[in-house]
C-alpha atoms as a PDB file:
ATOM      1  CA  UNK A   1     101.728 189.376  64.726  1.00  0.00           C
ATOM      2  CA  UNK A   2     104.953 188.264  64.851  1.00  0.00           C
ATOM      3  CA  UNK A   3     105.417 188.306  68.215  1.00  0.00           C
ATOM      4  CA  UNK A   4     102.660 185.847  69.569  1.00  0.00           C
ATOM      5  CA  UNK A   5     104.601 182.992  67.421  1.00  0.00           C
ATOM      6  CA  UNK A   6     108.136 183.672  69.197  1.00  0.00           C
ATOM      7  CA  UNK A   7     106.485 183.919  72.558  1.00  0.00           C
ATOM      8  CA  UNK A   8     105.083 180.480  71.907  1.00  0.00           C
ATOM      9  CA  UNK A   9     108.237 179.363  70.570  1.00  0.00           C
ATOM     10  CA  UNK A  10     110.012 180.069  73.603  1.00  0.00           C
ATOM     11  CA  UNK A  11     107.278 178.775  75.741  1.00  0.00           C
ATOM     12  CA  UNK A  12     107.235 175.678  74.369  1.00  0.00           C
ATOM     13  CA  UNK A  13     110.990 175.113  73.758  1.00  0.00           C
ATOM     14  CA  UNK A  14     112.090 176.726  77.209  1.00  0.00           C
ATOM     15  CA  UNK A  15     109.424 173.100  78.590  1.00  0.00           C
ATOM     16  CA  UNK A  16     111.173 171.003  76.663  1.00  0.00           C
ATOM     17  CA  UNK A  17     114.575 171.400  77.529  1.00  0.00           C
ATOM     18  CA  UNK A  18     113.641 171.268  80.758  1.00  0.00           C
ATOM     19  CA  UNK A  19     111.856 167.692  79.750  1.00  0.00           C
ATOM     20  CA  UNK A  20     108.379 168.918  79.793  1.00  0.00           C
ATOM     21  CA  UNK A  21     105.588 169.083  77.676  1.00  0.00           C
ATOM     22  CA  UNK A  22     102.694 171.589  77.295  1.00  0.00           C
ATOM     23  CA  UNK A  23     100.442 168.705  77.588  1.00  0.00           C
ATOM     24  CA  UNK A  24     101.917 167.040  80.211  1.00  0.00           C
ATOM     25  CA  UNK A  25     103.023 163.635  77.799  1.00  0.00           C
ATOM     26  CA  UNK A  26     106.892 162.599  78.584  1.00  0.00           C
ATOM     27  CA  UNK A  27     109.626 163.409  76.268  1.00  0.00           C
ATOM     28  CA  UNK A  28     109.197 159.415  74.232  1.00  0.00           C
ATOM     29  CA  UNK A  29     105.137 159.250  74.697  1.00  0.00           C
ATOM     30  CA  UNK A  30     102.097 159.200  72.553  1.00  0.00           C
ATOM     31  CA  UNK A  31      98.776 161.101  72.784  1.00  0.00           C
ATOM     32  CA  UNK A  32      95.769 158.666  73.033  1.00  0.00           C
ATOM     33  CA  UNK A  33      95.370 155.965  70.381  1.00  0.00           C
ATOM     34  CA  UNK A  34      92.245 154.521  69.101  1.00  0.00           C
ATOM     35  CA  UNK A  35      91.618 151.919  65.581  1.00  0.00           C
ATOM     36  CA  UNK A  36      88.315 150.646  64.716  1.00  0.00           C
ATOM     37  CA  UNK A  37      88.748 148.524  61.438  1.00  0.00           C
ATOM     38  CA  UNK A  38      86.358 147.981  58.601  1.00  0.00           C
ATOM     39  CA  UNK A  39      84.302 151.200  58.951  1.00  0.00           C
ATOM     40  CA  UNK A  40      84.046 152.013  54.997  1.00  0.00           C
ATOM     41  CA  UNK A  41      81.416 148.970  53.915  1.00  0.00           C
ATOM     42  CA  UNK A  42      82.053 149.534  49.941  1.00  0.00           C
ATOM     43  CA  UNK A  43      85.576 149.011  50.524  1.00  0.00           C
ATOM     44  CA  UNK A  44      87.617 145.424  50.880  1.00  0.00           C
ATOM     45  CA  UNK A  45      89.491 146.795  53.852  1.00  0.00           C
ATOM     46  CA  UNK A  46      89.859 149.984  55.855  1.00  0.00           C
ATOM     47  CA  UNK A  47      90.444 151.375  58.802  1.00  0.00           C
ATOM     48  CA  UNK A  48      90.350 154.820  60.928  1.00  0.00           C
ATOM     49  CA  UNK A  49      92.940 155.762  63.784  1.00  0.00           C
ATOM     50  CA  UNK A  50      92.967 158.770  65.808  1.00  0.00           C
ATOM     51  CA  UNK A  51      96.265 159.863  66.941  1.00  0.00           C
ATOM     52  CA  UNK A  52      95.175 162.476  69.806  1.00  0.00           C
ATOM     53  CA  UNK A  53      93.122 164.674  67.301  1.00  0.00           C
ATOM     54  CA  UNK A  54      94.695 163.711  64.007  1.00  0.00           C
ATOM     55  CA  UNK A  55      92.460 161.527  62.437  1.00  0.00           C
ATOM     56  CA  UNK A  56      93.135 159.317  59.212  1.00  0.00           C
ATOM     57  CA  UNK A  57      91.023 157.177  57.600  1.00  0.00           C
ATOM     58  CA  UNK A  58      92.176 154.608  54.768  1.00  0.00           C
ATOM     59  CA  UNK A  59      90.853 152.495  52.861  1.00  0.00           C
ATOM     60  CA  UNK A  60      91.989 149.475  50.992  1.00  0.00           C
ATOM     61  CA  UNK A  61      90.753 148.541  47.524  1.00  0.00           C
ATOM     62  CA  UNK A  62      92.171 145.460  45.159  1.00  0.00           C
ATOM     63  CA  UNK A  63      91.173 145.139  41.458  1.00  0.00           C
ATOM     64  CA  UNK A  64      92.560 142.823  38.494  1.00  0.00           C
ATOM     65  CA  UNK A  65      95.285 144.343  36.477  1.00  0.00           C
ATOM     66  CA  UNK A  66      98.604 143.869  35.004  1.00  0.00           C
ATOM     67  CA  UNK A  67     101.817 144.092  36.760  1.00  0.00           C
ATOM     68  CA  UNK A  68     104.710 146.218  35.881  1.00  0.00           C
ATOM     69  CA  UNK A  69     106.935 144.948  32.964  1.00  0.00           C
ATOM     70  CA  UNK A  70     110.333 144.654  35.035  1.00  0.00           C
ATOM     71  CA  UNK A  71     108.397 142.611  38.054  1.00  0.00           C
ATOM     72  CA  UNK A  72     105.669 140.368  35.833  1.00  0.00           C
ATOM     73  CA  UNK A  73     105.582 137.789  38.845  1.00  0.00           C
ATOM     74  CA  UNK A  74     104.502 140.521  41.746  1.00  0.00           C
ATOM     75  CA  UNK A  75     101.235 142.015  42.466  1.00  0.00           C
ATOM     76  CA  UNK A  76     101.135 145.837  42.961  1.00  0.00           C
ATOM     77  CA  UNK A  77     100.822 148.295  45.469  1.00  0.00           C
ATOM     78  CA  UNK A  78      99.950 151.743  45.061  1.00  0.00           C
ATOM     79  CA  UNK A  79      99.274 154.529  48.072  1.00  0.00           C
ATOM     80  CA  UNK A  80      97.766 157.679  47.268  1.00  0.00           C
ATOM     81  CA  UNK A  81      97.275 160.498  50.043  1.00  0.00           C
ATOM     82  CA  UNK A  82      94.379 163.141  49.880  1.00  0.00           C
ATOM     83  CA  UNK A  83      95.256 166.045  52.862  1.00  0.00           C
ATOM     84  CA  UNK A  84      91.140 167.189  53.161  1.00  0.00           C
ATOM     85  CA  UNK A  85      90.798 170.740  53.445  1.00  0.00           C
ATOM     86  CA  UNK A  86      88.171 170.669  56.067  1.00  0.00           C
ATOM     87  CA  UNK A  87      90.813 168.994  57.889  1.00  0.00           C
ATOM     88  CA  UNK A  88      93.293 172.083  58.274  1.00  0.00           C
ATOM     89  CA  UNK A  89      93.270 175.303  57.277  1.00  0.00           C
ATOM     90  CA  UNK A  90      96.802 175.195  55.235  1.00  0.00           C
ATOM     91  CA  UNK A  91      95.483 172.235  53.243  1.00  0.00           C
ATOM     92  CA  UNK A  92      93.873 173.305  49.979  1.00  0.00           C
ATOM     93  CA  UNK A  93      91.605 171.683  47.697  1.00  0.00           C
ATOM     94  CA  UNK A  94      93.550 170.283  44.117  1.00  0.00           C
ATOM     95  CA  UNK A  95      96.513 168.547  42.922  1.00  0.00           C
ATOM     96  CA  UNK A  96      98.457 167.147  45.734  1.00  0.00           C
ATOM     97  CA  UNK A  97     101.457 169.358  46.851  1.00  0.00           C
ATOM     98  CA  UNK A  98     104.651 168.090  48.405  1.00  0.00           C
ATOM     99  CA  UNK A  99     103.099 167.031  52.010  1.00  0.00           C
ATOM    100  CA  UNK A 100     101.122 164.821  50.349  1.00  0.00           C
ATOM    101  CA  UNK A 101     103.403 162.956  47.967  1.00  0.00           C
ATOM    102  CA  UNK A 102     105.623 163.141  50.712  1.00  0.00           C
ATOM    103  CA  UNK A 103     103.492 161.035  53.384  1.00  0.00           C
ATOM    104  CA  UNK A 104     102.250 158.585  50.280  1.00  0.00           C
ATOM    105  CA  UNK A 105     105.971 158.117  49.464  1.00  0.00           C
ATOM    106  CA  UNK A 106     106.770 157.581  53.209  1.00  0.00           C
ATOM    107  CA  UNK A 107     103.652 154.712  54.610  1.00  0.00           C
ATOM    108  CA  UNK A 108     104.086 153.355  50.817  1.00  0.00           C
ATOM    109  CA  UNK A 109     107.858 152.764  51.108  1.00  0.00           C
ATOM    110  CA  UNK A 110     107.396 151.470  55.059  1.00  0.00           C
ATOM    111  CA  UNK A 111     104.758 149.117  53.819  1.00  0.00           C
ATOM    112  CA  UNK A 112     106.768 147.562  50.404  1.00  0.00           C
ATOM    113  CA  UNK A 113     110.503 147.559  52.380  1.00  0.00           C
ATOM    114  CA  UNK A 114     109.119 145.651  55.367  1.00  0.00           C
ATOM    115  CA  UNK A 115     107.882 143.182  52.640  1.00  0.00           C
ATOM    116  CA  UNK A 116     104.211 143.306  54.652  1.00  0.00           C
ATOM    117  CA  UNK A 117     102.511 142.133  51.432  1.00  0.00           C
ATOM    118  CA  UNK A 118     103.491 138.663  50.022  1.00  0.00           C
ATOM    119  CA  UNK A 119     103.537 140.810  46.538  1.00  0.00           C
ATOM    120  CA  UNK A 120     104.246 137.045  44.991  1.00  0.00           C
ATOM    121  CA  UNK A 121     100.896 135.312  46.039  1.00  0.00           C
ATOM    122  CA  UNK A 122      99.313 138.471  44.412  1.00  0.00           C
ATOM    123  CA  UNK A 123     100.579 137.419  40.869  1.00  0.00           C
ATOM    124  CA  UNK A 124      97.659 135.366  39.008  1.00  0.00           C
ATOM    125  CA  UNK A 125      99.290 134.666  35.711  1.00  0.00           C
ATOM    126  CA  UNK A 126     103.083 135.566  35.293  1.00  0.00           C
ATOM    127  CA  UNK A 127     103.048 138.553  33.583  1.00  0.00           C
ATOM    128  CA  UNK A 128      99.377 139.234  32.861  1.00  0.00           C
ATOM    129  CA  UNK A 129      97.254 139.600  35.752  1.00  0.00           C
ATOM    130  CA  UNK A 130      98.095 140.302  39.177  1.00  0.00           C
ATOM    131  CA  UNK A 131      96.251 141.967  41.917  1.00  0.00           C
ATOM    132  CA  UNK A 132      96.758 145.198  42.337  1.00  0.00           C
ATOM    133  CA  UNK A 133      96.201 146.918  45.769  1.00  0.00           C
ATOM    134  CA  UNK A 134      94.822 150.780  45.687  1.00  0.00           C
ATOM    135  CA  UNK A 135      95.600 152.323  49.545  1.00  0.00           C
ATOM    136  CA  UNK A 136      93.902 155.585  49.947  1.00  0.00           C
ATOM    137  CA  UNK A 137      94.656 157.744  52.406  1.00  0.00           C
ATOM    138  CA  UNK A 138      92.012 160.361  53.416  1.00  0.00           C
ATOM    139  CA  UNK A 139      93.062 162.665  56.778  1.00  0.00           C
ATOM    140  CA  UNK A 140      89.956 163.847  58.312  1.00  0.00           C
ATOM    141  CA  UNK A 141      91.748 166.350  61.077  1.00  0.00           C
ATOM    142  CA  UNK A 142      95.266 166.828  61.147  1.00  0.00           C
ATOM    143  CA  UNK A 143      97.010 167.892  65.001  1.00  0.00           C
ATOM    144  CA  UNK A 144     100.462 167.056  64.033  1.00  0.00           C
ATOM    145  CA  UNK A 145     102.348 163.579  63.453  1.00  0.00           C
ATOM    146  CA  UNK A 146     100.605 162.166  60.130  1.00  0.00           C
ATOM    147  CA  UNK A 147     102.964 159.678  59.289  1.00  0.00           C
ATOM    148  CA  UNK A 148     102.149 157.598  62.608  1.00  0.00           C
ATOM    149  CA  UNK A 149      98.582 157.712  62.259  1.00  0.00           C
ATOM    150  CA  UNK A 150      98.629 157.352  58.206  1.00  0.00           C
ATOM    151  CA  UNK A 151     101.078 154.047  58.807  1.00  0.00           C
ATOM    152  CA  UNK A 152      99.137 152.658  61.899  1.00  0.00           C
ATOM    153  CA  UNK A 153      96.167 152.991  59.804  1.00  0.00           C
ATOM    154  CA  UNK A 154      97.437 151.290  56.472  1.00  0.00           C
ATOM    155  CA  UNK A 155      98.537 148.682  58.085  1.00  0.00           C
ATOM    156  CA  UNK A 156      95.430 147.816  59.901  1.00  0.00           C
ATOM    157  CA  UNK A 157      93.484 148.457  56.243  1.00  0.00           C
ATOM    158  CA  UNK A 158      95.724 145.659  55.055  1.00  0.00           C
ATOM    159  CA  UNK A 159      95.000 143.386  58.153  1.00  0.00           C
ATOM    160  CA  UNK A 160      91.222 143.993  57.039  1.00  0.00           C
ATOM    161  CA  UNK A 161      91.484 143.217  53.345  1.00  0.00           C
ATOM    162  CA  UNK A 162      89.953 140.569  51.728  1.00  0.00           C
ATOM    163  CA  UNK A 163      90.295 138.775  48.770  1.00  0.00           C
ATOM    164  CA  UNK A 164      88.126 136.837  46.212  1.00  0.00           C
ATOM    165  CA  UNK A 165      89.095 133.624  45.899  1.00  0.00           C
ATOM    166  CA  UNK A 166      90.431 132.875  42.140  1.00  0.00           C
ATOM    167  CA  UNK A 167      90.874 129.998  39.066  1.00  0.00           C
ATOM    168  CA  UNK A 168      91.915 130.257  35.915  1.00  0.00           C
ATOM    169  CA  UNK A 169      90.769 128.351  32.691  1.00  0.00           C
ATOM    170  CA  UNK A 170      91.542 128.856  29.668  1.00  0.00           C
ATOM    171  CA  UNK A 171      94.021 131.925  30.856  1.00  0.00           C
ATOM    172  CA  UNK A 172      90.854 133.783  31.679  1.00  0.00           C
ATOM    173  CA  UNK A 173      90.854 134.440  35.385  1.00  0.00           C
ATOM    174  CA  UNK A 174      87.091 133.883  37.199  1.00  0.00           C
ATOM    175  CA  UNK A 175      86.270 135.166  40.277  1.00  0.00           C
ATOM    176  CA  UNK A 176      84.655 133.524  43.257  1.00  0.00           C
ATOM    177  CA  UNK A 177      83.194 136.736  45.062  1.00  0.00           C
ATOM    178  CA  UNK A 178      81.552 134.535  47.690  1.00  0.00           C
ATOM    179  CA  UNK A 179      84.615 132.914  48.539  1.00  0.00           C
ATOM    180  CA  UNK A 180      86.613 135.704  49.987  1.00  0.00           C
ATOM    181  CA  UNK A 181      89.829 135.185  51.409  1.00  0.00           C
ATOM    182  CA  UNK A 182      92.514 137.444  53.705  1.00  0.00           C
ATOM    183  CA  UNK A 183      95.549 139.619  52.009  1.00  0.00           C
ATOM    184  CA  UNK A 184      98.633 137.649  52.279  1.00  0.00           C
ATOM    185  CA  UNK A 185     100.781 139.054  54.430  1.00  0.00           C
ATOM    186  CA  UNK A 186     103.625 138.523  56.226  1.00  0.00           C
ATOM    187  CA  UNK A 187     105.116 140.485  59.046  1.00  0.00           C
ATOM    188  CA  UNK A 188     103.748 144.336  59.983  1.00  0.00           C
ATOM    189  CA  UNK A 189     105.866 147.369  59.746  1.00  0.00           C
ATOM    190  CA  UNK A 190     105.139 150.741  61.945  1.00  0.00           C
ATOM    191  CA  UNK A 191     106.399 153.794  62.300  1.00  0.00           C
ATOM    192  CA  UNK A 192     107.450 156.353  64.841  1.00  0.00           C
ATOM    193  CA  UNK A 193     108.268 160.367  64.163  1.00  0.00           C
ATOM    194  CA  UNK A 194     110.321 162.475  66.318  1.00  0.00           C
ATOM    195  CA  UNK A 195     110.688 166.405  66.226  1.00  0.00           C
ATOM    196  CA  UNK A 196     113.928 167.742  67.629  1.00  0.00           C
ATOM    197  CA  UNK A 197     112.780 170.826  69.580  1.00  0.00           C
ATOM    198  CA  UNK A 198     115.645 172.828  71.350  1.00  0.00           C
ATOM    199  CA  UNK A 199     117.959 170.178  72.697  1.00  0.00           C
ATOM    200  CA  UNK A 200     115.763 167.689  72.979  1.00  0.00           C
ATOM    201  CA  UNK A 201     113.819 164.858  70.998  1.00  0.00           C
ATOM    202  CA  UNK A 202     110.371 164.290  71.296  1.00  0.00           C
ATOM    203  CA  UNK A 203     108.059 161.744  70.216  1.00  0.00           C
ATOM    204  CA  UNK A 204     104.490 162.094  68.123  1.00  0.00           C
ATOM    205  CA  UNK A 205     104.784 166.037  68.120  1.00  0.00           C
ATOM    206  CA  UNK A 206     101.581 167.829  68.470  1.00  0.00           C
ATOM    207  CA  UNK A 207     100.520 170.527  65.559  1.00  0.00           C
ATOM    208  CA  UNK A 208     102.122 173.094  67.794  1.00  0.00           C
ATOM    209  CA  UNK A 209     105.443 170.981  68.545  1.00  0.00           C
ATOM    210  CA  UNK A 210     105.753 170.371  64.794  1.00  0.00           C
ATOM    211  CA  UNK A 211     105.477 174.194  64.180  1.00  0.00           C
ATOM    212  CA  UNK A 212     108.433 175.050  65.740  1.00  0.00           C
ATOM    213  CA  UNK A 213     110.701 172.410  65.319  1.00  0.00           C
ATOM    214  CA  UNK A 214     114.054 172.170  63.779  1.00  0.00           C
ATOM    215  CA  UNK A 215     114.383 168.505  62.454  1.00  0.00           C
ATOM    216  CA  UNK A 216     111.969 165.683  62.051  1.00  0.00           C
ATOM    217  CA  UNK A 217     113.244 162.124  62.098  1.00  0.00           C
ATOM    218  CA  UNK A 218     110.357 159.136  60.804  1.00  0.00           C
ATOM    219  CA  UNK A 219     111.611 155.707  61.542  1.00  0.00           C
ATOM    220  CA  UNK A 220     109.820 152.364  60.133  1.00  0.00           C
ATOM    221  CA  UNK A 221     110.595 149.404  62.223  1.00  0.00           C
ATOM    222  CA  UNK A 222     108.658 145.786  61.309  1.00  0.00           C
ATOM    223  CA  UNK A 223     107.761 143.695  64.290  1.00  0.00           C
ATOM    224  CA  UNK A 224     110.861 141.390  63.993  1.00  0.00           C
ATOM    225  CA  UNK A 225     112.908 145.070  64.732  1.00  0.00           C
ATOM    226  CA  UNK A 226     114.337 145.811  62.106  1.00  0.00           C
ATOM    227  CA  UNK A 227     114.598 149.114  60.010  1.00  0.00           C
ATOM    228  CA  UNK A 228     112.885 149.418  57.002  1.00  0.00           C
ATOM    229  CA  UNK A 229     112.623 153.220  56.299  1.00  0.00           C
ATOM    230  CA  UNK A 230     113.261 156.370  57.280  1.00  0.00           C
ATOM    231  CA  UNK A 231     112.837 159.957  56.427  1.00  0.00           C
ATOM    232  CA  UNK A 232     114.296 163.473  57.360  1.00  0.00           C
ATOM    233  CA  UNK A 233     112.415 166.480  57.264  1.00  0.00           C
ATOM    234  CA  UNK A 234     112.918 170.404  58.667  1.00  0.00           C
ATOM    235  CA  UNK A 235     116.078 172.520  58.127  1.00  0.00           C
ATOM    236  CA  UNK A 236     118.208 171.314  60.723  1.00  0.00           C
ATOM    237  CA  UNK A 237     120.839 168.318  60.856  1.00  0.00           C
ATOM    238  CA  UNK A 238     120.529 165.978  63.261  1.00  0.00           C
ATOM    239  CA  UNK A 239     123.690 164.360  64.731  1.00  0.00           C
ATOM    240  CA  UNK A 240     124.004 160.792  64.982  1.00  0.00           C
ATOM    241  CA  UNK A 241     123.731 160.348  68.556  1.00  0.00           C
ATOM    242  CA  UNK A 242     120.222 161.629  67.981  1.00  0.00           C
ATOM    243  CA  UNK A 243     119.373 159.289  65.341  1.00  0.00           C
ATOM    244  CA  UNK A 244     120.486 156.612  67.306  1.00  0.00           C
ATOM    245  CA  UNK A 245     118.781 157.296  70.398  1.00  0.00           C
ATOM    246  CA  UNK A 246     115.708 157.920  67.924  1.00  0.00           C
ATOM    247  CA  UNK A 247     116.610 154.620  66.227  1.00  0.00           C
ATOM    248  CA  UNK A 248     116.559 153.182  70.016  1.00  0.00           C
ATOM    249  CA  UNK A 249     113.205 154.137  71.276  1.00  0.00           C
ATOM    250  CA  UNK A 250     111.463 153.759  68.036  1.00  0.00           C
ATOM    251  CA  UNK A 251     112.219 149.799  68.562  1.00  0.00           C
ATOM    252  CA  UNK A 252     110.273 150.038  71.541  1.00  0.00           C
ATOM    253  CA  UNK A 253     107.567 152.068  70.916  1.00  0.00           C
ATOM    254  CA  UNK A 254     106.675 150.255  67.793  1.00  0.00           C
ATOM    255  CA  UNK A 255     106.248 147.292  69.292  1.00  0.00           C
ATOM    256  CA  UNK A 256     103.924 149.131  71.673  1.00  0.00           C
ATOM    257  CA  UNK A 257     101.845 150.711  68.391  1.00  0.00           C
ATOM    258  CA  UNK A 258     101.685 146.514  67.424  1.00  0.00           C
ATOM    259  CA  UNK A 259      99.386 146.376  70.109  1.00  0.00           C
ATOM    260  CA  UNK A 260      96.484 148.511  68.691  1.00  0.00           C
ATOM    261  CA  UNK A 261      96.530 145.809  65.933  1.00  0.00           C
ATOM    262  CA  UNK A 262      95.515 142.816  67.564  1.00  0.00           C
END
């Protein structure tokens, strides 16, 4: 059994290095990309991308609460990740394990660093009600690369997100849920993952790229370039001429991924 994975390991690593791909895709390009927004009707935003066959759907829901005691002037923001077990075969049904937290950690910190959501024009009264924004991300089928999809997908939930308008007398706040207005937001944030396989880099690894690679570099960039998180993963370093060429292509292709979103 053993030796059917090394065989493939080879396979697949002896392409690379020679800057192939199994499925023919160059070294720095995506599988095929498609968004539809808006697809959940109970829900104030959503949104579902398909990154080749990883699919992620997420929607977007705001309610009235309170805001956290050290930031009584900001609205919140919480992402929460749910890795369907119909959607892989390793995924299995329960408490969330480290993948998980890990990707709602990752899209949530890319989406509050890049400052996408004016988290001040959520805050209703200082200190007592703000609006607080519930992102929940559900993958349908996972092929590799979900912290691509699961970003590109938040961020076009949040593009769809509306609003009641509000007033408030008497410090009681009333909604106007006929009067619906868009999220406030500001500029978007992507992201772009990398597997280093062999000696090379390669962008949006596939399910059987990610298997077998040695270091995985995610890289947020917001569309006026600049960095706004990133994340290691695998067992292997990675030196800093490959985080810099990383760094350098991510610029690029995220502004690419911006496209999807218009």
């Amino acid at each position: 059994m053993k030796i059917v994975p090394e065989i493939t390991r080879k396979s697949i690593t002896n392409l690379i290095n020679q800057q192939e791909r199994v499925d023919g895709r160059a070294m720095d390009e995506f599988r095929e990309i498609s968004l539809e927004s808006g697809i959940i009707s109970k829900a104030e935003g959503s949104a579902r991308v398909k990154i080749g066959n990883t699919q992620i759907i997420v929607g977007a829901k705001p309610q009235l609460g309170e805001p956290f005691p050290d930031t009584p002037n900001l609205g919140v923001l919480i992402t929460n990740s749910e890795l369907l077990p119909m959607a892989s075969p390793t995924f299995e049904p329960g408490p969330p394990d480290e993948r998980s937290v890990e990707l709602s950690r990752v899209v949530d910190r890319c989406i509050r660093e890049s400052q996408m959501v004016d988290l001040e024009e959520l805050c209703i009264i200082p200190g007592k009600k703000v609006w607080m924004i519930f992102l929940d991300l559900h993958i349908l089928d996972y092929d590799g690369n979900l912290m691509d999809a699961a970003a590109l997908a938040t961020v076009a939930a949040l593009k769809n997100t509306q609003i009641p308008n509000t007033q408030v007398e008497d410090n009681e706040v009333i909604m106007d849920q006929e009067e619906m207005k868009p999220l406030p937001l500001k500029e978007e944030a992507l992201m772009c993952t990398f597997a280093k396989i062999g000696d090379e880099l390669v962008l949006d690894p596939s399910l059987d790229e990610e298997k077998i690679l040695s270091a995985r570099l995610s890289i947020g960039i917001t569309s006026s370039g600049k960095i706004c998180a990133m994340q290691k993963g695998g067992d292997h370093p990675l030196t800093k001429e490959e985080i810099l060429k990383a760094v350098k292509i991510a610029e690029v292709k995220t502004q690419d991924l911006m496209k999807h979103l218009e």
